[in-house]
PDB file of N, CA and C in Angstrom:
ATOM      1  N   UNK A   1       0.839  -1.175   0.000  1.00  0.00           N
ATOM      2  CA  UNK A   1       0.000   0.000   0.000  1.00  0.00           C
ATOM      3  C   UNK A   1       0.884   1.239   0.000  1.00  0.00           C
ATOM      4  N   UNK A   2       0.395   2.399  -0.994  1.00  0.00           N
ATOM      5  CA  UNK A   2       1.304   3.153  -0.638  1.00  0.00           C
ATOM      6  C   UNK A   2       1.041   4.796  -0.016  1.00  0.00           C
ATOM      7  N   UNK A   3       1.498   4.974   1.102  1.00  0.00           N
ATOM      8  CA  UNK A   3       1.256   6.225   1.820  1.00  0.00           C
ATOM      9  C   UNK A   3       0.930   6.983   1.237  1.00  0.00           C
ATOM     10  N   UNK A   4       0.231   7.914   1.420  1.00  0.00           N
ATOM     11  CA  UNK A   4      -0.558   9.139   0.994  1.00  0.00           C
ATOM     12  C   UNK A   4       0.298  10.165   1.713  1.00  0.00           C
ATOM     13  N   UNK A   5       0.823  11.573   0.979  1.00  0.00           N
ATOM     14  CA  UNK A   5       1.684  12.646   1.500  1.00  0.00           C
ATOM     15  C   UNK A   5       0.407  13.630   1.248  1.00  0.00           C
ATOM     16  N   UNK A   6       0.749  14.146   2.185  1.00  0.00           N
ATOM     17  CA  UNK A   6      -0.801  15.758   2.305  1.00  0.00           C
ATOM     18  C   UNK A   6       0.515  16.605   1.954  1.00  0.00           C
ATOM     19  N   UNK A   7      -0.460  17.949   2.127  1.00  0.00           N
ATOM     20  CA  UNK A   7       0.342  19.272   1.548  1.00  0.00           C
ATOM     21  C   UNK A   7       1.727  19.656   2.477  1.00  0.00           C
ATOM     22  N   UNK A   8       1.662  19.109   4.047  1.00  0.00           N
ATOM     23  CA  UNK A   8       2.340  19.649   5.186  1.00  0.00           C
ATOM     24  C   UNK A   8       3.649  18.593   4.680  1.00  0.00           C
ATOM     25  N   UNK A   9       3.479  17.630   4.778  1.00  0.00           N
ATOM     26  CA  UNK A   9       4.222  16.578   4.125  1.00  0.00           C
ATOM     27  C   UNK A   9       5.127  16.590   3.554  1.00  0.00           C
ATOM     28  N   UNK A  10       4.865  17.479   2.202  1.00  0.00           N
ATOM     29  CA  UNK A  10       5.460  17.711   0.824  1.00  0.00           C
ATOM     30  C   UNK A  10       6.058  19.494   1.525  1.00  0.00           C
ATOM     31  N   UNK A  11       5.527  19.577   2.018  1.00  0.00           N
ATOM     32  CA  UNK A  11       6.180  21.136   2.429  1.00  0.00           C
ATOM     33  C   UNK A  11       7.308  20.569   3.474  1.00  0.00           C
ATOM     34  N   UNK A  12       7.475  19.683   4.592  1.00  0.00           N
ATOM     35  CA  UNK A  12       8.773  19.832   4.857  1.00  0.00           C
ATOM     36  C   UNK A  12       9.834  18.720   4.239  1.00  0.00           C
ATOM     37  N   UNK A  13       9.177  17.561   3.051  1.00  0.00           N
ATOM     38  CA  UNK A  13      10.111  17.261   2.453  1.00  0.00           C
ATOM     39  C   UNK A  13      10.833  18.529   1.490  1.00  0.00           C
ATOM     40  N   UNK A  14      10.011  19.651   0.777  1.00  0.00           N
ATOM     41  CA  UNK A  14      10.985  20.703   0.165  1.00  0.00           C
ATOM     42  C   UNK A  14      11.794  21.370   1.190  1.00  0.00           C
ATOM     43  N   UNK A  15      11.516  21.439   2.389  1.00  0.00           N
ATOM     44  CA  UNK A  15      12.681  22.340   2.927  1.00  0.00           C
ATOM     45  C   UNK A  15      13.537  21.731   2.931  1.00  0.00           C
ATOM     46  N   UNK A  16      13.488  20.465   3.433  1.00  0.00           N
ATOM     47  CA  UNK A  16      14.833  19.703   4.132  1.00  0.00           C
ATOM     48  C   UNK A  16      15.715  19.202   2.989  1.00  0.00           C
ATOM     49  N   UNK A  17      14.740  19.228   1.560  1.00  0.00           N
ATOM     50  CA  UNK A  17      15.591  19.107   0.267  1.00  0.00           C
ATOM     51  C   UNK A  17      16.373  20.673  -0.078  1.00  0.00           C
ATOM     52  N   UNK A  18      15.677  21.627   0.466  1.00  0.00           N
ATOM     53  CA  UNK A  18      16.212  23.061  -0.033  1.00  0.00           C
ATOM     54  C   UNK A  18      17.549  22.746   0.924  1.00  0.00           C
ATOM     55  N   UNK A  19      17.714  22.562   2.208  1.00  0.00           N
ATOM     56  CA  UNK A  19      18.732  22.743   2.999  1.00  0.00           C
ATOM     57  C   UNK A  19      19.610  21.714   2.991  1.00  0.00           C
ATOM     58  N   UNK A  20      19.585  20.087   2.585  1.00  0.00           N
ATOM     59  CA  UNK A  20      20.148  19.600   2.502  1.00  0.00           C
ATOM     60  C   UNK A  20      21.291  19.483   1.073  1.00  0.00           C
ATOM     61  N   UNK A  21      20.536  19.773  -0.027  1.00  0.00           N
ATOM     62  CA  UNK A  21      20.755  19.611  -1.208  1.00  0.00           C
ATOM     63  C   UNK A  21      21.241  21.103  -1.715  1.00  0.00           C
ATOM     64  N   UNK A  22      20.385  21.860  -1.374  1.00  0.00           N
ATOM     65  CA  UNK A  22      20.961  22.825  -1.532  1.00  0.00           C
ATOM     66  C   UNK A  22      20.309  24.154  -3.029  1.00  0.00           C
ATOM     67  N   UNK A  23      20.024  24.656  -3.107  1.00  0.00           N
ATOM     68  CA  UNK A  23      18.935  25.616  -3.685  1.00  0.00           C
ATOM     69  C   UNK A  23      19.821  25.596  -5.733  1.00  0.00           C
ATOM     70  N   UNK A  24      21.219  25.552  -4.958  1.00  0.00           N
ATOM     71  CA  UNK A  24      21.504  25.245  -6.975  1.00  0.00           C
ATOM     72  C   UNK A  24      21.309  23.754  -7.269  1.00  0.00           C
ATOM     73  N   UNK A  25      21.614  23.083  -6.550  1.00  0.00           N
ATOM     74  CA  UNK A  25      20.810  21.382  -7.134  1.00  0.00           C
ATOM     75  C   UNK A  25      20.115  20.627  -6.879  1.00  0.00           C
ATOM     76  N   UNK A  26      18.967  21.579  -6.306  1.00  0.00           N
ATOM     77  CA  UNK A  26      18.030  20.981  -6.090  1.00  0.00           C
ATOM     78  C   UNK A  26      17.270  20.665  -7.876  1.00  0.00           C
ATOM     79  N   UNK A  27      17.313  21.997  -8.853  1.00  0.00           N
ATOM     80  CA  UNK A  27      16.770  21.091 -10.204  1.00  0.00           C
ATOM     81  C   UNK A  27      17.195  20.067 -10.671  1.00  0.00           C
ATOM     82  N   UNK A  28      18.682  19.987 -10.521  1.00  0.00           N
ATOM     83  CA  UNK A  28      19.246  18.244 -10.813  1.00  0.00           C
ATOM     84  C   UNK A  28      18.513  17.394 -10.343  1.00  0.00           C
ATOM     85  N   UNK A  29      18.489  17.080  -8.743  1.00  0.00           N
ATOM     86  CA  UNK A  29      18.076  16.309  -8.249  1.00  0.00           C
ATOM     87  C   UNK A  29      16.644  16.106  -7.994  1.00  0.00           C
ATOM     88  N   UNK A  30      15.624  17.345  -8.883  1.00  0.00           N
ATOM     89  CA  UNK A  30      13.986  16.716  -9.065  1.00  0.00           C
ATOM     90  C   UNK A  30      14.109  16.031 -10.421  1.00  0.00           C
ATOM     91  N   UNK A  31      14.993  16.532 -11.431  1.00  0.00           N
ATOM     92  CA  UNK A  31      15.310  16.188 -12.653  1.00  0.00           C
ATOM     93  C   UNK A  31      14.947  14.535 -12.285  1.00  0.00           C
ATOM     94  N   UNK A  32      16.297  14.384 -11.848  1.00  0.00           N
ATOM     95  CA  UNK A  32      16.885  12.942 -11.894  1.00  0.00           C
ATOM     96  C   UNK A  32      15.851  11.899 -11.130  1.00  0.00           C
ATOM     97  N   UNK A  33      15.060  12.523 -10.134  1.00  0.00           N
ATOM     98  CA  UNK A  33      14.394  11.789  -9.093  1.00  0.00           C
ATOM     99  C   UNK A  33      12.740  11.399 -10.174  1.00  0.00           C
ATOM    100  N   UNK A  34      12.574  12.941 -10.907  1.00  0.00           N
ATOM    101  CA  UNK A  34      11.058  12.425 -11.878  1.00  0.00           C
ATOM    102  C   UNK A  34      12.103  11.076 -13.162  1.00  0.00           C
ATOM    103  N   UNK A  35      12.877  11.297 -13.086  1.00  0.00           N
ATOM    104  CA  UNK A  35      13.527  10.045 -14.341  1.00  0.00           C
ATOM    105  C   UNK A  35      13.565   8.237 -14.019  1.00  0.00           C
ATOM    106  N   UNK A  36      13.840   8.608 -12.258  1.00  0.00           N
ATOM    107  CA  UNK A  36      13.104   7.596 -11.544  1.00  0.00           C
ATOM    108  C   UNK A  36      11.973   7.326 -11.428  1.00  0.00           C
ATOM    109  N   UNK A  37      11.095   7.865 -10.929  1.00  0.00           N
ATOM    110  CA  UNK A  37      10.200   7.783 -10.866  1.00  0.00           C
ATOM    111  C   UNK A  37       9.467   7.281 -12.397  1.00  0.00           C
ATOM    112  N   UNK A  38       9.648   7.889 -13.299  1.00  0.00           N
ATOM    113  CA  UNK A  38       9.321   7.339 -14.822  1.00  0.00           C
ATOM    114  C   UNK A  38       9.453   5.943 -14.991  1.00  0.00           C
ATOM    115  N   UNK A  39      10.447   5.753 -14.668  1.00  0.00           N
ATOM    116  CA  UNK A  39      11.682   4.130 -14.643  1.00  0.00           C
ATOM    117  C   UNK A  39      10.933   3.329 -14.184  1.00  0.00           C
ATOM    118  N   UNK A  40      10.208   3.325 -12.891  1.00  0.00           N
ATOM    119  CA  UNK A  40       9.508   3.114 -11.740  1.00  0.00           C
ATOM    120  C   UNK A  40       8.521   2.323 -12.490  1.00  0.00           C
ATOM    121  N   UNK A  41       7.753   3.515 -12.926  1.00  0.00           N
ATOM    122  CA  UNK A  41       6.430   3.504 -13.295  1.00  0.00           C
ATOM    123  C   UNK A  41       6.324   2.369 -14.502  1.00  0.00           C
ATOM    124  N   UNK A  42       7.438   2.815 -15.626  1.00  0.00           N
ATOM    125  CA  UNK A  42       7.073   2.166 -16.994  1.00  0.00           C
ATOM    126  C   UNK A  42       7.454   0.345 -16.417  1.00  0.00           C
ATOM    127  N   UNK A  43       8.375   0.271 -15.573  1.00  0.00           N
ATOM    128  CA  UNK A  43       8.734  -0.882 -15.337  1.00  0.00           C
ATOM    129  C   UNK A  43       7.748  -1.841 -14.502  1.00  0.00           C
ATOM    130  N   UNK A  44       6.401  -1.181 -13.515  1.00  0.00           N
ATOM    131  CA  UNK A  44       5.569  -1.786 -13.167  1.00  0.00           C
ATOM    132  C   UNK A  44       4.401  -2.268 -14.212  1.00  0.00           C
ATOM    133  N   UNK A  45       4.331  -0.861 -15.091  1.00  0.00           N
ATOM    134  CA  UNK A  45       3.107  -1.024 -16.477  1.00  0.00           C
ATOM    135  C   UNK A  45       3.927  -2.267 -16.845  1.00  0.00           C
ATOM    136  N   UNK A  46       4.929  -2.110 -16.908  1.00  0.00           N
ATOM    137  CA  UNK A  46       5.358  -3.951 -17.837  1.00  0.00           C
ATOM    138  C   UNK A  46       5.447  -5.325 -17.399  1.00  0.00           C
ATOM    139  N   UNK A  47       5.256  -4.945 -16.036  1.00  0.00           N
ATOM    140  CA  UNK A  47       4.835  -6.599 -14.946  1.00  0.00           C
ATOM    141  C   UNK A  47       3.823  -6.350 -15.024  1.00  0.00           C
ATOM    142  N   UNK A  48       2.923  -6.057 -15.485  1.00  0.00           N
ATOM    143  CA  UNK A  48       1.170  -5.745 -15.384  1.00  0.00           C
ATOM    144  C   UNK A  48       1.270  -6.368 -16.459  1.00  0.00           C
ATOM    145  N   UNK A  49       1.485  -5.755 -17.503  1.00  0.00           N
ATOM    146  CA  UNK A  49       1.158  -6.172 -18.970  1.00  0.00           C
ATOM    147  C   UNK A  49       2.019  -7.894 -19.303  1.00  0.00           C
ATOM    148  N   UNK A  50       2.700  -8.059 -18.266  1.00  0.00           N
ATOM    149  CA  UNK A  50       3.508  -9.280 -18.428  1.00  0.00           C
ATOM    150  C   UNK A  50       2.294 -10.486 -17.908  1.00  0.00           C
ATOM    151  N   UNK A  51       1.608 -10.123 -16.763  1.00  0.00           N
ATOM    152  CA  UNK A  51       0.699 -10.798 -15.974  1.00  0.00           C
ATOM    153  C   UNK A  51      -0.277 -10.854 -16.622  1.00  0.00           C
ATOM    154  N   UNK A  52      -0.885 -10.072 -17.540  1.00  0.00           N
ATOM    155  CA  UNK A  52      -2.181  -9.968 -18.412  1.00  0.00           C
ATOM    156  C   UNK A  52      -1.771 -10.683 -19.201  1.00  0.00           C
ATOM    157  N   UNK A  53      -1.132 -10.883 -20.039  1.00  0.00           N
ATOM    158  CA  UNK A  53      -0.518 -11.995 -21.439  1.00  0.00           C
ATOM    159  C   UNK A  53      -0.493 -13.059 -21.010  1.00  0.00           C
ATOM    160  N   UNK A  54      -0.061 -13.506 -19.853  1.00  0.00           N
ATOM    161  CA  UNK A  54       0.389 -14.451 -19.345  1.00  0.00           C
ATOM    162  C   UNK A  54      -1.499 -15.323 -19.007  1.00  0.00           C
ATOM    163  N   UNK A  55      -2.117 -13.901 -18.332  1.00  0.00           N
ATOM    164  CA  UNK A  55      -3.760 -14.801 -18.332  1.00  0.00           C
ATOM    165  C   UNK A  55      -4.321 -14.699 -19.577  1.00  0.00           C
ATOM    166  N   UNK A  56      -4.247 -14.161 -20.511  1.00  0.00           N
ATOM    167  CA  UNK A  56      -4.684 -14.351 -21.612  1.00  0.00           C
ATOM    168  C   UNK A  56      -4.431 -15.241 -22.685  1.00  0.00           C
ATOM    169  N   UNK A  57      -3.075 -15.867 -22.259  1.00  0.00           N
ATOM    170  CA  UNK A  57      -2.607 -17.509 -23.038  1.00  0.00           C
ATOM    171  C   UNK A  57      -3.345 -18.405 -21.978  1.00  0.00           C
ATOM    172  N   UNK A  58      -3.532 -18.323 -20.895  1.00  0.00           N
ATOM    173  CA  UNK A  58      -3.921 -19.855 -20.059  1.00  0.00           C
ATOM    174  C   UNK A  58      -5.596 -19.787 -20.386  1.00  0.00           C
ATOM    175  N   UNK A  59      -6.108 -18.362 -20.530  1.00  0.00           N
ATOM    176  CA  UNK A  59      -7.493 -18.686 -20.755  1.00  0.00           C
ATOM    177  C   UNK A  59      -7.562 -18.965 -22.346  1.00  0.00           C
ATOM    178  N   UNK A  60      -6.865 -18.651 -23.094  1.00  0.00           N
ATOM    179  CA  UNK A  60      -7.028 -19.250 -24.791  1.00  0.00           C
ATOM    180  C   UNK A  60      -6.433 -20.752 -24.590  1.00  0.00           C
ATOM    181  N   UNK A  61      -5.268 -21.048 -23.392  1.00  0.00           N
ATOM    182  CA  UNK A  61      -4.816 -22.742 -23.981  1.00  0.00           C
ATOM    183  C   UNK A  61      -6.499 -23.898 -23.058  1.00  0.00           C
ATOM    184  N   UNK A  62      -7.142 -22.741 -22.295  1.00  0.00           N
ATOM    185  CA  UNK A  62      -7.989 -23.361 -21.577  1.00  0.00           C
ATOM    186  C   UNK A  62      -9.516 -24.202 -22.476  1.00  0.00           C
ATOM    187  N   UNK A  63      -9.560 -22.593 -23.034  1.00  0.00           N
ATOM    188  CA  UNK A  63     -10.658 -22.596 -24.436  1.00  0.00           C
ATOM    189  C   UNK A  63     -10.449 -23.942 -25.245  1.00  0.00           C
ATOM    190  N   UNK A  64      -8.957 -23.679 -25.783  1.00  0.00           N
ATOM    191  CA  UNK A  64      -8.709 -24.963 -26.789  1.00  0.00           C
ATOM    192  C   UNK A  64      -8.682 -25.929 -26.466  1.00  0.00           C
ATOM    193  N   UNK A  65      -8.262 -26.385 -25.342  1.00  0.00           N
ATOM    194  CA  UNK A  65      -8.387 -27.622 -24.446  1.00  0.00           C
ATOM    195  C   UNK A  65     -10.033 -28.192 -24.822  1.00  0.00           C
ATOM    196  N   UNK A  66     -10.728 -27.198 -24.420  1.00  0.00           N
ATOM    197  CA  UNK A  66     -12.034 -27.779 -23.896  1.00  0.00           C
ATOM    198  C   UNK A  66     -12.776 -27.570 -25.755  1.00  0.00           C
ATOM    199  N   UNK A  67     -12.393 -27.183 -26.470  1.00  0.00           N
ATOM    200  CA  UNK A  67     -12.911 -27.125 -27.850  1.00  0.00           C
ATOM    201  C   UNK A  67     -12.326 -28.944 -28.584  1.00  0.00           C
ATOM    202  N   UNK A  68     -11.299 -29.053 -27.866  1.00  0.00           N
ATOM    203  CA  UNK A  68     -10.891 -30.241 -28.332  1.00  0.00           C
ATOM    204  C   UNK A  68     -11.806 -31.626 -27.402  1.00  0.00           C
ATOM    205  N   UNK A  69     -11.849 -31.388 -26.660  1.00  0.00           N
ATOM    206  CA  UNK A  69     -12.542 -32.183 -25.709  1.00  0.00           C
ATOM    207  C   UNK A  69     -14.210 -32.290 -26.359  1.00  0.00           C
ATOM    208  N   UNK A  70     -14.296 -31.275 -26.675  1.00  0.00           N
ATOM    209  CA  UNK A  70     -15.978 -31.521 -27.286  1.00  0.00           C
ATOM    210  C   UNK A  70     -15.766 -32.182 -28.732  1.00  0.00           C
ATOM    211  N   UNK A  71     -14.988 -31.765 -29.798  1.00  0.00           N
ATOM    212  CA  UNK A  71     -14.642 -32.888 -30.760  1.00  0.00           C
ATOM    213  C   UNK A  71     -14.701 -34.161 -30.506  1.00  0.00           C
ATOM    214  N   UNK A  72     -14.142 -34.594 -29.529  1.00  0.00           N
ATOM    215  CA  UNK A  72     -13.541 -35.834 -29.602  1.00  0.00           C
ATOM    216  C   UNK A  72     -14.275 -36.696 -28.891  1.00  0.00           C
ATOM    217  N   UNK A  73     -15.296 -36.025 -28.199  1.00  0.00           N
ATOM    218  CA  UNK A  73     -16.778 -36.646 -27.661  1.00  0.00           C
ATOM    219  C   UNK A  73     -17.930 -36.291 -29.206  1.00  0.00           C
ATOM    220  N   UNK A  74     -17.491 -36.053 -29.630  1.00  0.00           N
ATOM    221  CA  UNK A  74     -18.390 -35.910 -31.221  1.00  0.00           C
ATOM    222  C   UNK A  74     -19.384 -34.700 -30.877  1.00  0.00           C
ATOM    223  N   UNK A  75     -19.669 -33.938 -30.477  1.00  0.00           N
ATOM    224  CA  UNK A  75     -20.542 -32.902 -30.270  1.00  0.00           C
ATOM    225  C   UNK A  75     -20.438 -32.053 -30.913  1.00  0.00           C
ATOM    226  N   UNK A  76     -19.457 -31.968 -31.640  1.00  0.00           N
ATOM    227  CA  UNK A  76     -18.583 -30.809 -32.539  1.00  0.00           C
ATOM    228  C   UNK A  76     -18.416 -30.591 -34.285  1.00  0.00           C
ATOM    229  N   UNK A  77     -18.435 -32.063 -33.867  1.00  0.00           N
ATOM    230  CA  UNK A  77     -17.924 -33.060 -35.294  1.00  0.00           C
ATOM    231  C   UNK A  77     -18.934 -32.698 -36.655  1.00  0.00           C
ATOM    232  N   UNK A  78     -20.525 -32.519 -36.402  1.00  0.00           N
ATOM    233  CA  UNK A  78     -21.198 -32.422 -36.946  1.00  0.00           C
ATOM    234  C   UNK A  78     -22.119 -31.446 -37.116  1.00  0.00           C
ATOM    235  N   UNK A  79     -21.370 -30.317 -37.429  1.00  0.00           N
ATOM    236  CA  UNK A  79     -21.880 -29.092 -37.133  1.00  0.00           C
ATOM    237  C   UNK A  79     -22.208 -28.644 -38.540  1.00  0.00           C
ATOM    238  N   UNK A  80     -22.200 -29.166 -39.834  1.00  0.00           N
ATOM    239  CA  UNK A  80     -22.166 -28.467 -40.820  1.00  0.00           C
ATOM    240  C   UNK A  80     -23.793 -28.455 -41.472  1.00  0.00           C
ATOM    241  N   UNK A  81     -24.035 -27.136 -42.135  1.00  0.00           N
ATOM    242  CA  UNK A  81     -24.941 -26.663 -42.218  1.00  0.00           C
ATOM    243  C   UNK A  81     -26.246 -27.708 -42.946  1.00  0.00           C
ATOM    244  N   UNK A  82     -25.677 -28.766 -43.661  1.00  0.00           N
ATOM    245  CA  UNK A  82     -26.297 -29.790 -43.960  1.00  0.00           C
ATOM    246  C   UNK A  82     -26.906 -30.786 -43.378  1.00  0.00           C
ATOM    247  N   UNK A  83     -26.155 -31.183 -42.207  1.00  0.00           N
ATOM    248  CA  UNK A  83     -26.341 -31.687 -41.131  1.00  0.00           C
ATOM    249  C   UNK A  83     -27.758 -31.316 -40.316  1.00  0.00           C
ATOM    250  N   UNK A  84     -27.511 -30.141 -40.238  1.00  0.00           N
ATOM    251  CA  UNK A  84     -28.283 -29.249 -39.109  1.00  0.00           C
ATOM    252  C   UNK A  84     -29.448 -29.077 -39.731  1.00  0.00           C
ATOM    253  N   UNK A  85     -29.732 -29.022 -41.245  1.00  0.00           N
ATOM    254  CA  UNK A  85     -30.798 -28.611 -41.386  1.00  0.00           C
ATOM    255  C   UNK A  85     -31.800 -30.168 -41.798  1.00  0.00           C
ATOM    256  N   UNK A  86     -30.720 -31.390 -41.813  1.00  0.00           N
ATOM    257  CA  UNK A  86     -31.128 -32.589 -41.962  1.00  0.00           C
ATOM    258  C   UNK A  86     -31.956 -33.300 -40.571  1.00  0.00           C
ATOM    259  N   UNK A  87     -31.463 -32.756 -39.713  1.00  0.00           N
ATOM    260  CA  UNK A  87     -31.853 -33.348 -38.311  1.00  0.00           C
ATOM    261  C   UNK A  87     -33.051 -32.304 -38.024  1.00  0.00           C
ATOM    262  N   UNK A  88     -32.935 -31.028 -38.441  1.00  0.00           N
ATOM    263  CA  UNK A  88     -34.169 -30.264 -38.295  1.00  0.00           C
ATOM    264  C   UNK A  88     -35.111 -30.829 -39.352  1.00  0.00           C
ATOM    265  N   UNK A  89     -35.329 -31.228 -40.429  1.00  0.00           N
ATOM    266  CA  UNK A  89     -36.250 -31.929 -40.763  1.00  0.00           C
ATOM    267  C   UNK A  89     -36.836 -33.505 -40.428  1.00  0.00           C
ATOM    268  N   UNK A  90     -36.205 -33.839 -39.891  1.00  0.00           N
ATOM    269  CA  UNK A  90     -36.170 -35.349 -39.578  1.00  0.00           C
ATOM    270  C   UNK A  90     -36.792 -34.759 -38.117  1.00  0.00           C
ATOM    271  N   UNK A  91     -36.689 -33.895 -37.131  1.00  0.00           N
ATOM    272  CA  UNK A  91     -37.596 -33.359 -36.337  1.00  0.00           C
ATOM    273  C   UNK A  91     -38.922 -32.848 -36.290  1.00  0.00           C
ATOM    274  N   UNK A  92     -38.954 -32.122 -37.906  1.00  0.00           N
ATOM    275  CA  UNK A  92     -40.031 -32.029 -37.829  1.00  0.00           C
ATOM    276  C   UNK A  92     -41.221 -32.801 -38.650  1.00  0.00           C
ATOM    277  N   UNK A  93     -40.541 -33.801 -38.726  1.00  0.00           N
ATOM    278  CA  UNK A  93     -41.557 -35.108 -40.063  1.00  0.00           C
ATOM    279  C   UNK A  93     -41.972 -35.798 -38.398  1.00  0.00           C
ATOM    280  N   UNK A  94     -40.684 -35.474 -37.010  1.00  0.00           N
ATOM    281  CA  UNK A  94     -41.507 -36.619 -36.104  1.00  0.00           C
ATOM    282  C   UNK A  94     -42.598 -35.770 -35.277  1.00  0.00           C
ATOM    283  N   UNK A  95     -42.357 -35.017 -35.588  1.00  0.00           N
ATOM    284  CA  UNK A  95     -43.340 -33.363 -34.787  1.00  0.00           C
ATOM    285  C   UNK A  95     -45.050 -33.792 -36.006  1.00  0.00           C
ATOM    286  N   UNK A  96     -44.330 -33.504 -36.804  1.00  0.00           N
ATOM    287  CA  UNK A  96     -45.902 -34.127 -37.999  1.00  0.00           C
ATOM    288  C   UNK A  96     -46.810 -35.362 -37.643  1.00  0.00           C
ATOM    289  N   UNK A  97     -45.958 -36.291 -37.681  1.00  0.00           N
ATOM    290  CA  UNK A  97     -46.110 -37.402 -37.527  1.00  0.00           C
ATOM    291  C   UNK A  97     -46.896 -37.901 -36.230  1.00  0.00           C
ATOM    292  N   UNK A  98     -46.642 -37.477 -35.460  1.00  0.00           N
ATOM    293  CA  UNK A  98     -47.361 -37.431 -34.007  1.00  0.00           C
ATOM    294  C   UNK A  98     -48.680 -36.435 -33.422  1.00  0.00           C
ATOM    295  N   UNK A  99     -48.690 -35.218 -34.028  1.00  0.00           N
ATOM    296  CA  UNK A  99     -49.990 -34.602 -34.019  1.00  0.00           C
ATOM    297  C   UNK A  99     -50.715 -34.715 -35.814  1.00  0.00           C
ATOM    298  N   UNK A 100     -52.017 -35.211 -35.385  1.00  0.00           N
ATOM    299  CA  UNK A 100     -52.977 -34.916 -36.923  1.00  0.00           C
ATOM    300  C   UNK A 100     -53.834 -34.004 -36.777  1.00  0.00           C
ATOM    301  N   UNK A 101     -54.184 -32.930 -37.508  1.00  0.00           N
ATOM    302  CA  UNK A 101     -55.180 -32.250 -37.612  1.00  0.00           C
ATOM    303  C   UNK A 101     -56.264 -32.356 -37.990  1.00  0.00           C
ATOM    304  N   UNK A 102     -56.214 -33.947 -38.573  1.00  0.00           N
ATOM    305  CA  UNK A 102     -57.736 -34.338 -39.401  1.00  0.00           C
ATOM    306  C   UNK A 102     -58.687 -34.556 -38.387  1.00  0.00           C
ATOM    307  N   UNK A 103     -57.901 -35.587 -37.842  1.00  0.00           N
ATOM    308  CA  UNK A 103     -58.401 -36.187 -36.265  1.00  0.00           C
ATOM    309  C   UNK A 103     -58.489 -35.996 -35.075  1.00  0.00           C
ATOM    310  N   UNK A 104     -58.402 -34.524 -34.667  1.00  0.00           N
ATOM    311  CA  UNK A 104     -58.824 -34.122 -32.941  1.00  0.00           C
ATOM    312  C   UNK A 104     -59.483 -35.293 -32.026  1.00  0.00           C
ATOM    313  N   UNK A 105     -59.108 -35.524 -30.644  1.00  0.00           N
ATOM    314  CA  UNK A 105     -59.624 -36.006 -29.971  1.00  0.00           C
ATOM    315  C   UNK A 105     -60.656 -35.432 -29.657  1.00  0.00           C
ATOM    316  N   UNK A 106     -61.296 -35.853 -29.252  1.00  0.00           N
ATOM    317  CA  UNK A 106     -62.607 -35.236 -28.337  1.00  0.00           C
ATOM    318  C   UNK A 106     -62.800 -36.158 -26.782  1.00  0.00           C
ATOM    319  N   UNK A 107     -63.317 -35.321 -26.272  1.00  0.00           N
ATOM    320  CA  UNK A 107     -63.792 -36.118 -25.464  1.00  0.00           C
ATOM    321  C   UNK A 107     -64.945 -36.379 -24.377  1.00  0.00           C
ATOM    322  N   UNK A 108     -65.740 -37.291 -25.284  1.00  0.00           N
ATOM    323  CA  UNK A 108     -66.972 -38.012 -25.224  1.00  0.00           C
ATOM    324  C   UNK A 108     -67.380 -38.756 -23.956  1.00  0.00           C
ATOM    325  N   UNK A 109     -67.072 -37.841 -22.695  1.00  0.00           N
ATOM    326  CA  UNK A 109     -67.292 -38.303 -21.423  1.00  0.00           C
ATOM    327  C   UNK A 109     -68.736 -37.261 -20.606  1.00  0.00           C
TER     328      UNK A 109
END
């Protein structure tokens, strides 16, 4: 976690930088300290972005895993548009086949 500096804070880190460092290098030394700080920064964005790639291959090798797994149980296998529209008719000849419209039940009770 990282500390929070208020205004009082930052006011006696500048003095003790004015008096320690000294009023001609003190611009060197914000220079050099924001170049760190940059350094800092770009070098955490790149363990971030290292950690994101890194979940974004285990959830794609996860995907493929399980895309292969449904192949090879055949669920997959027979997906082509011929197929699909073969089993949808063969559904609905048994959908036909089972209700008649000529012949309503009634019932004569």
């Amino acid at each position: 976690m990282i500390p929070q500096i208020g205004f009082a804070e930052m006011l006696v880190l500048a003095l003790l930088a004015i008096i320690v460092v000294g009023p001609k290098d003190l611009p060197k030394l914000m220079r050099s300290l924001g170049g760190f700080m940059a350094k800092i920064r770009s070098l955490g964005q790149e363990f971030k972005s290292a950690f994101d790639e890194m979940g974004e291959a285990t959830d794609m090798a996860e995907l493929r895993r399980e895309i292969e797994e449904l192949k090879e149980m055949g669920k997959l296998s027979n997906l082509s548009d011929e197929a699909f529209e073969e089993d949808m008719r063969n559904l609905d000849n048994e959908m036909r086949e089972g209700v008649s419209l000529d012949n309503p039940k009634a019932d004569d009770s």
